[in-house]
PDB file of N, CA and C in Angstrom:
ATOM      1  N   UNK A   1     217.562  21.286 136.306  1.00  0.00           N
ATOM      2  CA  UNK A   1     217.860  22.592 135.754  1.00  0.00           C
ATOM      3  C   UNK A   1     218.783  23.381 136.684  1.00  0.00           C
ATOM      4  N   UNK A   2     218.509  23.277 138.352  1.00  0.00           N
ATOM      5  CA  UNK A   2     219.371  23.911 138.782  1.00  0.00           C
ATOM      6  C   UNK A   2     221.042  23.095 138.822  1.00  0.00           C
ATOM      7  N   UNK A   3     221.195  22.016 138.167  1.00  0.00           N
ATOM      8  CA  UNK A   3     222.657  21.924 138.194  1.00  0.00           C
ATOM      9  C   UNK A   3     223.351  22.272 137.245  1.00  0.00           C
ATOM     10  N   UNK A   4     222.260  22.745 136.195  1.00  0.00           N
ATOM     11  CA  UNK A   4     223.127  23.429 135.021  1.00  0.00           C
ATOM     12  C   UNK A   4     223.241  24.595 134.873  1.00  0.00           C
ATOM     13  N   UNK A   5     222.633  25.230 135.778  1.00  0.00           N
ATOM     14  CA  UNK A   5     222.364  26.681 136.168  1.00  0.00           C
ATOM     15  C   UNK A   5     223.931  27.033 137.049  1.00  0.00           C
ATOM     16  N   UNK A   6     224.161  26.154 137.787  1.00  0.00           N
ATOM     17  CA  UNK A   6     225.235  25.886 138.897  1.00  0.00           C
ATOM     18  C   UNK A   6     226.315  26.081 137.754  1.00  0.00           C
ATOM     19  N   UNK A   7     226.284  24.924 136.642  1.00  0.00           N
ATOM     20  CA  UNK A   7     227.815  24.945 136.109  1.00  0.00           C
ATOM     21  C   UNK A   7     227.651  25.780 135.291  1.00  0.00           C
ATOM     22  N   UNK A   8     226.590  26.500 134.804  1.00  0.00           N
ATOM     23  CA  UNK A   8     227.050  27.704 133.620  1.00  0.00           C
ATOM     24  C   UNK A   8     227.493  28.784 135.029  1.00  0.00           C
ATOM     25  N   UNK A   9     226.786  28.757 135.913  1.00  0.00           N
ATOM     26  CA  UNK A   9     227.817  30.236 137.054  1.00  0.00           C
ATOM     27  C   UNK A   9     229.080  29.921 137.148  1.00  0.00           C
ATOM     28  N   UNK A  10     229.589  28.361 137.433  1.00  0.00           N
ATOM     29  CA  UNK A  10     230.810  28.105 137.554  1.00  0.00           C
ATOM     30  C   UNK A  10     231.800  28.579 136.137  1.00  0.00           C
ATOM     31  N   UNK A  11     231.222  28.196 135.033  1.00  0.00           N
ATOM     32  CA  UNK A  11     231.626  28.597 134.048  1.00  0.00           C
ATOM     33  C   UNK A  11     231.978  29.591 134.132  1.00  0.00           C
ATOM     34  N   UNK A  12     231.002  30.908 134.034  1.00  0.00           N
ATOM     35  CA  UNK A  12     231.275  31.977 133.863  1.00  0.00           C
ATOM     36  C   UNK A  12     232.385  32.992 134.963  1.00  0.00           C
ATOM     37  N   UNK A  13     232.537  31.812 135.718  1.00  0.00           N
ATOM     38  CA  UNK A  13     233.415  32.432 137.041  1.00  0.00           C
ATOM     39  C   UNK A  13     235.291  32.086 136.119  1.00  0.00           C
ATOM     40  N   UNK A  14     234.380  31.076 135.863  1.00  0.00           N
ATOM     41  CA  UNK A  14     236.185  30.071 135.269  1.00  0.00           C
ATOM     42  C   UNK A  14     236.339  30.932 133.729  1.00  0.00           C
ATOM     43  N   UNK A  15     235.328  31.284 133.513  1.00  0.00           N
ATOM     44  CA  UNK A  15     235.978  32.433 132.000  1.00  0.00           C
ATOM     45  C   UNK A  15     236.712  33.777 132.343  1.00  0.00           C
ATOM     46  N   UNK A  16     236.125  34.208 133.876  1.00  0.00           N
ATOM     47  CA  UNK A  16     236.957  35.283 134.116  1.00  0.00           C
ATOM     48  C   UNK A  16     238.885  34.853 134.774  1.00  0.00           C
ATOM     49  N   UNK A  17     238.705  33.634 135.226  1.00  0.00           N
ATOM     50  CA  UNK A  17     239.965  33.109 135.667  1.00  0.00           C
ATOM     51  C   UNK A  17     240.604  32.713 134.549  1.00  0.00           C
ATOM     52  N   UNK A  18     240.065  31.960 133.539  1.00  0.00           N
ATOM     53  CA  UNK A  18     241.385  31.211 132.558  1.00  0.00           C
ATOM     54  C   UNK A  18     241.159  31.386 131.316  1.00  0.00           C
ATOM     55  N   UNK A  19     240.043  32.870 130.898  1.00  0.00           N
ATOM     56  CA  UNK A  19     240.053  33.431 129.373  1.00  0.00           C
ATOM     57  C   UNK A  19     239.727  32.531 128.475  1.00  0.00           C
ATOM     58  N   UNK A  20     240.039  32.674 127.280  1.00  0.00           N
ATOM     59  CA  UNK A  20     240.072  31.574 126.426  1.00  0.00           C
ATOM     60  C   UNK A  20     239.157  30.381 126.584  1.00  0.00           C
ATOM     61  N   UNK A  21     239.938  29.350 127.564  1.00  0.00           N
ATOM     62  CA  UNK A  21     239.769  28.038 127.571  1.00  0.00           C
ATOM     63  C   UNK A  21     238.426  27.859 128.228  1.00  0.00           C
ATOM     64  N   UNK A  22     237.730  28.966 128.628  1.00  0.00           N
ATOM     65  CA  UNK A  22     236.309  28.647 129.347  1.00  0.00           C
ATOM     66  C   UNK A  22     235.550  29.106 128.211  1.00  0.00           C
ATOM     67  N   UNK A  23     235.656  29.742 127.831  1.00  0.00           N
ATOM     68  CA  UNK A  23     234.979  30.271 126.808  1.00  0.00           C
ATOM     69  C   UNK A  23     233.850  29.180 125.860  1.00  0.00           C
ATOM     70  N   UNK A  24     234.868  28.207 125.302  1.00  0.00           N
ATOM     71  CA  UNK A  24     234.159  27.124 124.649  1.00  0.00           C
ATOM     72  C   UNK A  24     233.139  26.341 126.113  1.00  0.00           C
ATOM     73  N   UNK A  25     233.950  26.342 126.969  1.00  0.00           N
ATOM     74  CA  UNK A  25     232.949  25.331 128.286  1.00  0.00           C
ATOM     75  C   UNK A  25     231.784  26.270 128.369  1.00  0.00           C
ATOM     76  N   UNK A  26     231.668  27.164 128.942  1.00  0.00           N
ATOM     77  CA  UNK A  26     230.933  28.292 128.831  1.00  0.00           C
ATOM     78  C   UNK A  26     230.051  28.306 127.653  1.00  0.00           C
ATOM     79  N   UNK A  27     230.380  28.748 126.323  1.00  0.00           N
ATOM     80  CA  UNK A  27     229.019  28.649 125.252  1.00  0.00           C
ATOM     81  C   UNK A  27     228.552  27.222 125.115  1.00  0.00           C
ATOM     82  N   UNK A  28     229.361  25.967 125.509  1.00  0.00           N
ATOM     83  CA  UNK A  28     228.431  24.682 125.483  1.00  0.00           C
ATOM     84  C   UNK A  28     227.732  24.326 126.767  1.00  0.00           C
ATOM     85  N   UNK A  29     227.661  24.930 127.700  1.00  0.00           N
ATOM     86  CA  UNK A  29     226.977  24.895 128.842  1.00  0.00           C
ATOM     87  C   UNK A  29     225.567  25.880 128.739  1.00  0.00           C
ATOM     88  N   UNK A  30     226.000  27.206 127.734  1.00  0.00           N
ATOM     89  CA  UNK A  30     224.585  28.028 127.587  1.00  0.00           C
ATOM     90  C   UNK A  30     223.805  27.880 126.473  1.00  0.00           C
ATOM     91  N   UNK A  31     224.603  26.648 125.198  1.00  0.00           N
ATOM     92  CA  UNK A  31     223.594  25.882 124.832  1.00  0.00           C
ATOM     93  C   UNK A  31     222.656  24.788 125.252  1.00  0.00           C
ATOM     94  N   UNK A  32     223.689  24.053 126.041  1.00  0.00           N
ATOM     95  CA  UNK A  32     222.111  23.234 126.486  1.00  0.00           C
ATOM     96  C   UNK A  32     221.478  24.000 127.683  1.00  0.00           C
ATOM     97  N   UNK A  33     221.491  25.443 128.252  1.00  0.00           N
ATOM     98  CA  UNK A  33     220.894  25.512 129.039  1.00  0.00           C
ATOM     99  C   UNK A  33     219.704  26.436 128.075  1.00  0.00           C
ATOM    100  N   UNK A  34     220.199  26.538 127.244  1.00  0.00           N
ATOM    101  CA  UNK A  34     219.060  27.073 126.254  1.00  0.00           C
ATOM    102  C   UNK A  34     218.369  26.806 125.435  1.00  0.00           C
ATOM    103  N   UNK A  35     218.822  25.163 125.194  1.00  0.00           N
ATOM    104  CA  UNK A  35     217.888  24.339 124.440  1.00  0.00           C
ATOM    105  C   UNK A  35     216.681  24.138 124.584  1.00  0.00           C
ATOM    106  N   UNK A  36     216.270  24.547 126.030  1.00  0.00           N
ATOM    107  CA  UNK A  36     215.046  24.150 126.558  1.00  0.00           C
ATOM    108  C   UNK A  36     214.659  23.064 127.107  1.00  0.00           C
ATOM    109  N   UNK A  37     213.600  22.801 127.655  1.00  0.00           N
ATOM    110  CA  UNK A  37     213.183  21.222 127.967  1.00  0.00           C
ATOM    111  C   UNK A  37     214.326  20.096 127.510  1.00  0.00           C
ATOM    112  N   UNK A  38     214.440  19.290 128.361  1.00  0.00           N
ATOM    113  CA  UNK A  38     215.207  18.197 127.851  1.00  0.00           C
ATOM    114  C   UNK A  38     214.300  16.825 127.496  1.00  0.00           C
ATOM    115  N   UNK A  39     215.078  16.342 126.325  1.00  0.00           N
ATOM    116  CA  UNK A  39     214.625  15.112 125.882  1.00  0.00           C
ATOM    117  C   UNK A  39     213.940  13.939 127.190  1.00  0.00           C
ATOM    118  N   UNK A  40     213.542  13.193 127.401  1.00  0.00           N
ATOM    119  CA  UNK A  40     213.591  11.907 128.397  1.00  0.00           C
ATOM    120  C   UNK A  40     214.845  11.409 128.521  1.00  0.00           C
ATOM    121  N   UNK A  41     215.748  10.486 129.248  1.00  0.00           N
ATOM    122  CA  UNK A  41     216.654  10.068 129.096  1.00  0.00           C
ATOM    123  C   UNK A  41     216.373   8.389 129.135  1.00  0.00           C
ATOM    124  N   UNK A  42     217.038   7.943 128.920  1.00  0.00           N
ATOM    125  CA  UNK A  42     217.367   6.182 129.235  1.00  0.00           C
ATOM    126  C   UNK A  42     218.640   5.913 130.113  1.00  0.00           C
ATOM    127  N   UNK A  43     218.319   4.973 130.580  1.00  0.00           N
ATOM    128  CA  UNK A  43     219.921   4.585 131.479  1.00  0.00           C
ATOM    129  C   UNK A  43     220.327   3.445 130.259  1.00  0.00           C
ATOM    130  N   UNK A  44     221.843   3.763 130.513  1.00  0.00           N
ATOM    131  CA  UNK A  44     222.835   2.664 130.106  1.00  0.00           C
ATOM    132  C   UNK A  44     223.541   1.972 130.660  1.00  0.00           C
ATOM    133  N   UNK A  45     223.658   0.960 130.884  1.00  0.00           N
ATOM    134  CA  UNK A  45     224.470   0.279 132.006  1.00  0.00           C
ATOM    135  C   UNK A  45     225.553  -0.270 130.799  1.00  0.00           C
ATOM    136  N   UNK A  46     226.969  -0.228 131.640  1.00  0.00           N
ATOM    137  CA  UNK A  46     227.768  -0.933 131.015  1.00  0.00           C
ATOM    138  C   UNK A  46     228.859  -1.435 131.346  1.00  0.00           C
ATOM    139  N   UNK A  47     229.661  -2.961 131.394  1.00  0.00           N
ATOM    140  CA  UNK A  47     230.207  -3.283 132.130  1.00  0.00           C
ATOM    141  C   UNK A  47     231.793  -2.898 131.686  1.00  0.00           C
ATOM    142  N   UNK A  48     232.484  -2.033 132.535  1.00  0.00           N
ATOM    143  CA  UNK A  48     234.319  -2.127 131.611  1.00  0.00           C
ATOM    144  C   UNK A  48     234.428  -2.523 133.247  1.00  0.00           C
ATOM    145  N   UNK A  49     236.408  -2.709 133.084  1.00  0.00           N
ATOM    146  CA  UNK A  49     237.040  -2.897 134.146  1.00  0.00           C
ATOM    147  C   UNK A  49     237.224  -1.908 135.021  1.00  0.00           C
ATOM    148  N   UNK A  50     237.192  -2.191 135.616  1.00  0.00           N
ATOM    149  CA  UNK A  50     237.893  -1.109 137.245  1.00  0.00           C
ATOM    150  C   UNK A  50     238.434  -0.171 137.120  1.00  0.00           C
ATOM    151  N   UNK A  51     239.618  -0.653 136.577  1.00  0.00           N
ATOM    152  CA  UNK A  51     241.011   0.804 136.166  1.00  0.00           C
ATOM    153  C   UNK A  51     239.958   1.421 135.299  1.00  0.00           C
ATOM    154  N   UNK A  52     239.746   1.339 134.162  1.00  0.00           N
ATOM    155  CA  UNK A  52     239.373   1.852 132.983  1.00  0.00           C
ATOM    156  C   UNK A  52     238.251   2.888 133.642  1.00  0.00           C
ATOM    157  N   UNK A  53     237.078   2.429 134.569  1.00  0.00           N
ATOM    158  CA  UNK A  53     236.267   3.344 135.260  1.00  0.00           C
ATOM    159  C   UNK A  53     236.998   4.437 135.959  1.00  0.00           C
ATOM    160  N   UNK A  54     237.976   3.950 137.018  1.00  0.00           N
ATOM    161  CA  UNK A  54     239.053   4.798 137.696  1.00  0.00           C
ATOM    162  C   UNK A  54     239.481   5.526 136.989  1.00  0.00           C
ATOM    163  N   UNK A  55     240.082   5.342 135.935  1.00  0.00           N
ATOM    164  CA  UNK A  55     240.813   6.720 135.317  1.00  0.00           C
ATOM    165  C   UNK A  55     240.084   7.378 133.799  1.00  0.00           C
ATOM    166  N   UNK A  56     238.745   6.782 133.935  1.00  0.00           N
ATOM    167  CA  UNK A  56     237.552   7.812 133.353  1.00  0.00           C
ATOM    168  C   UNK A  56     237.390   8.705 134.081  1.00  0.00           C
ATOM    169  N   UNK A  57     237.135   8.908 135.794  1.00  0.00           N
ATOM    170  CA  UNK A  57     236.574   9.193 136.634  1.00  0.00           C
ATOM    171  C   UNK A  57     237.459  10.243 136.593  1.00  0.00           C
ATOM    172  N   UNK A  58     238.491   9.992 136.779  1.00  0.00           N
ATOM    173  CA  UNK A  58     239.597  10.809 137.806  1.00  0.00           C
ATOM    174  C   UNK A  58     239.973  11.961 136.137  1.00  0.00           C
ATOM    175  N   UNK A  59     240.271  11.699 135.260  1.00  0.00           N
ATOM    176  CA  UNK A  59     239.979  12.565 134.172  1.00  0.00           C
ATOM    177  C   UNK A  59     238.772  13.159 133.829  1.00  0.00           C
ATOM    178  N   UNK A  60     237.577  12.862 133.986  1.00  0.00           N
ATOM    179  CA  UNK A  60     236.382  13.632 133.859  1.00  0.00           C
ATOM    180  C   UNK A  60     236.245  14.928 135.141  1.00  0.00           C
ATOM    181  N   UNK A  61     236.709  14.183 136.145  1.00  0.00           N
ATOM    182  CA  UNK A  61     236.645  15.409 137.352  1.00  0.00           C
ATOM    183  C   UNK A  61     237.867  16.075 136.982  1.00  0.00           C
ATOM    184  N   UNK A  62     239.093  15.716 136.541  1.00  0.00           N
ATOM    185  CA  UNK A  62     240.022  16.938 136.514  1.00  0.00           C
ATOM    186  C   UNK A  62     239.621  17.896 135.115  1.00  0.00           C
ATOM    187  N   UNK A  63     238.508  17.940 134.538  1.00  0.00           N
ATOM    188  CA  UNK A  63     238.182  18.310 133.043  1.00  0.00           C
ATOM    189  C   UNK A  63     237.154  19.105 133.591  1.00  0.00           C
ATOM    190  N   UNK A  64     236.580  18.546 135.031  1.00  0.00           N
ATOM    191  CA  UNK A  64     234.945  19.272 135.449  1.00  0.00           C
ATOM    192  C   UNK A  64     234.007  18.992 134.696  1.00  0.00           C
ATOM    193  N   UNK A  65     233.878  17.726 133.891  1.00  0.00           N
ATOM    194  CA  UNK A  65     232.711  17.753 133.475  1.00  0.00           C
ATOM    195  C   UNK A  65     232.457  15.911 134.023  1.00  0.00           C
ATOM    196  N   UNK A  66     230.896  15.584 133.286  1.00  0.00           N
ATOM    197  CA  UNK A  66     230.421  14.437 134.052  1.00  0.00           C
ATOM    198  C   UNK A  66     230.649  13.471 132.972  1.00  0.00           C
ATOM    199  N   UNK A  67     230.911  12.534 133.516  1.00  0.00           N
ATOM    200  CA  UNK A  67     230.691  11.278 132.764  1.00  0.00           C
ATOM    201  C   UNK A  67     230.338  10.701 131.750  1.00  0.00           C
ATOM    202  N   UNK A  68     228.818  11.164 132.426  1.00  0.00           N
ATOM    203  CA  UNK A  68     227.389  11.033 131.478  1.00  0.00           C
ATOM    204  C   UNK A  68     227.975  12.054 130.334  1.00  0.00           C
ATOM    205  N   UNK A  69     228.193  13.128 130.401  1.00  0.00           N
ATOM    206  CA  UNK A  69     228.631  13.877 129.355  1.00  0.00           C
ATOM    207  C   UNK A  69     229.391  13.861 127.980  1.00  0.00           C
ATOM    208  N   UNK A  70     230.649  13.406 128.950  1.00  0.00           N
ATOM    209  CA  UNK A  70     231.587  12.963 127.982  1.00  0.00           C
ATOM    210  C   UNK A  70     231.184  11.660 126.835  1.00  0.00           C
ATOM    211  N   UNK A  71     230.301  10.553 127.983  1.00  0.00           N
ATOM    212  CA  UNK A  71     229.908   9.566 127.165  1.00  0.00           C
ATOM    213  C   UNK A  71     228.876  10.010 126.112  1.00  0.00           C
ATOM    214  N   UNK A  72     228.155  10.861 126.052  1.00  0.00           N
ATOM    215  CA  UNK A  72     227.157  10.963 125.344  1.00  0.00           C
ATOM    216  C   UNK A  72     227.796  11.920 124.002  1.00  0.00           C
ATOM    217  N   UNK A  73     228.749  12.731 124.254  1.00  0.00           N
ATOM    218  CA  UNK A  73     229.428  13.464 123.388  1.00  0.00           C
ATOM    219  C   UNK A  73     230.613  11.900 122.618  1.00  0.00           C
ATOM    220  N   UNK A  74     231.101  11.069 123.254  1.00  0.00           N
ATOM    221  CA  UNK A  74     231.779   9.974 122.325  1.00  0.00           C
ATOM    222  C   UNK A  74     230.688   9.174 121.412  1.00  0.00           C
ATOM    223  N   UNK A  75     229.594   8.577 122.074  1.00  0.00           N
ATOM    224  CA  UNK A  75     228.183   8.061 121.426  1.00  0.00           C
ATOM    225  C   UNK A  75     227.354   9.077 120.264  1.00  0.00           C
ATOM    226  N   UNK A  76     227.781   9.897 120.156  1.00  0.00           N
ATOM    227  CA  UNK A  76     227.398  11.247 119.109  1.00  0.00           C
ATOM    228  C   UNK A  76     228.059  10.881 118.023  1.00  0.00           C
ATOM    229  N   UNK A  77     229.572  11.303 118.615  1.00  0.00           N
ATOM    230  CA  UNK A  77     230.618  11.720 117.558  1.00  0.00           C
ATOM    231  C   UNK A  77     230.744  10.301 116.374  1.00  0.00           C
ATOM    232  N   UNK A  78     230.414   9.438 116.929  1.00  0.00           N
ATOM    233  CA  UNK A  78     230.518   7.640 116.536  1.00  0.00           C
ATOM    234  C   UNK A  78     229.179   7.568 115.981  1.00  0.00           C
ATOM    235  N   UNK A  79     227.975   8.451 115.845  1.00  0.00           N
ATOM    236  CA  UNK A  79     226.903   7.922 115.457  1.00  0.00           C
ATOM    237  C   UNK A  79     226.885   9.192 113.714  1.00  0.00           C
ATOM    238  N   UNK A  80     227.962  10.351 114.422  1.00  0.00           N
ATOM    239  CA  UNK A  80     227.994  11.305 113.417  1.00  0.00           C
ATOM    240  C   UNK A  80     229.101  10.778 112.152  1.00  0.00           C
ATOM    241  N   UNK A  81     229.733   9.723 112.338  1.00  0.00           N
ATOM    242  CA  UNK A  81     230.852   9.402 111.178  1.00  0.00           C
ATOM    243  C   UNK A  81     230.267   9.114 110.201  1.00  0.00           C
TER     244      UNK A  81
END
């Protein structure tokens, strides 16, 4: 809880710097911090290549968000079609 506590402050720091574009980061950061309790999780292991990890990585940190995130928002969107 406190690392989501961390990125909704960061958020709200980055809505006063770049308007707009935090805005959406910002209300999806104070929904799940308001969802409450979180589900259990499971691990996923999964094997890609090197590069492909590398420049997941290096785009998820220039975006500021995690991994885990992004993957779980692509595993959604693919379960929502």
């Amino acid at each position: 809880m406190a690392k989501k506590r961390n990125r909704l402050i960061a958020a709200a720091q980055a809505k006063q710097d770049n308007g707009k574009e935090a805005n959406s980061e910002l209300d999806r950061i104070r929904a799940q911090v308001l969802k409450g309790p979180e589900e259990p999780t499971k691990r996923l292991n999964l094997q890609i290549p090197v590069s492909l990890h590398t420049a997941f990585k290096l785009q998820a940190t220039k975006d500021g968000r995690s991994m885990s995130d992004i993957a779980m928002e692509l595993i959604q969107g693919y379960l929502n079609k």
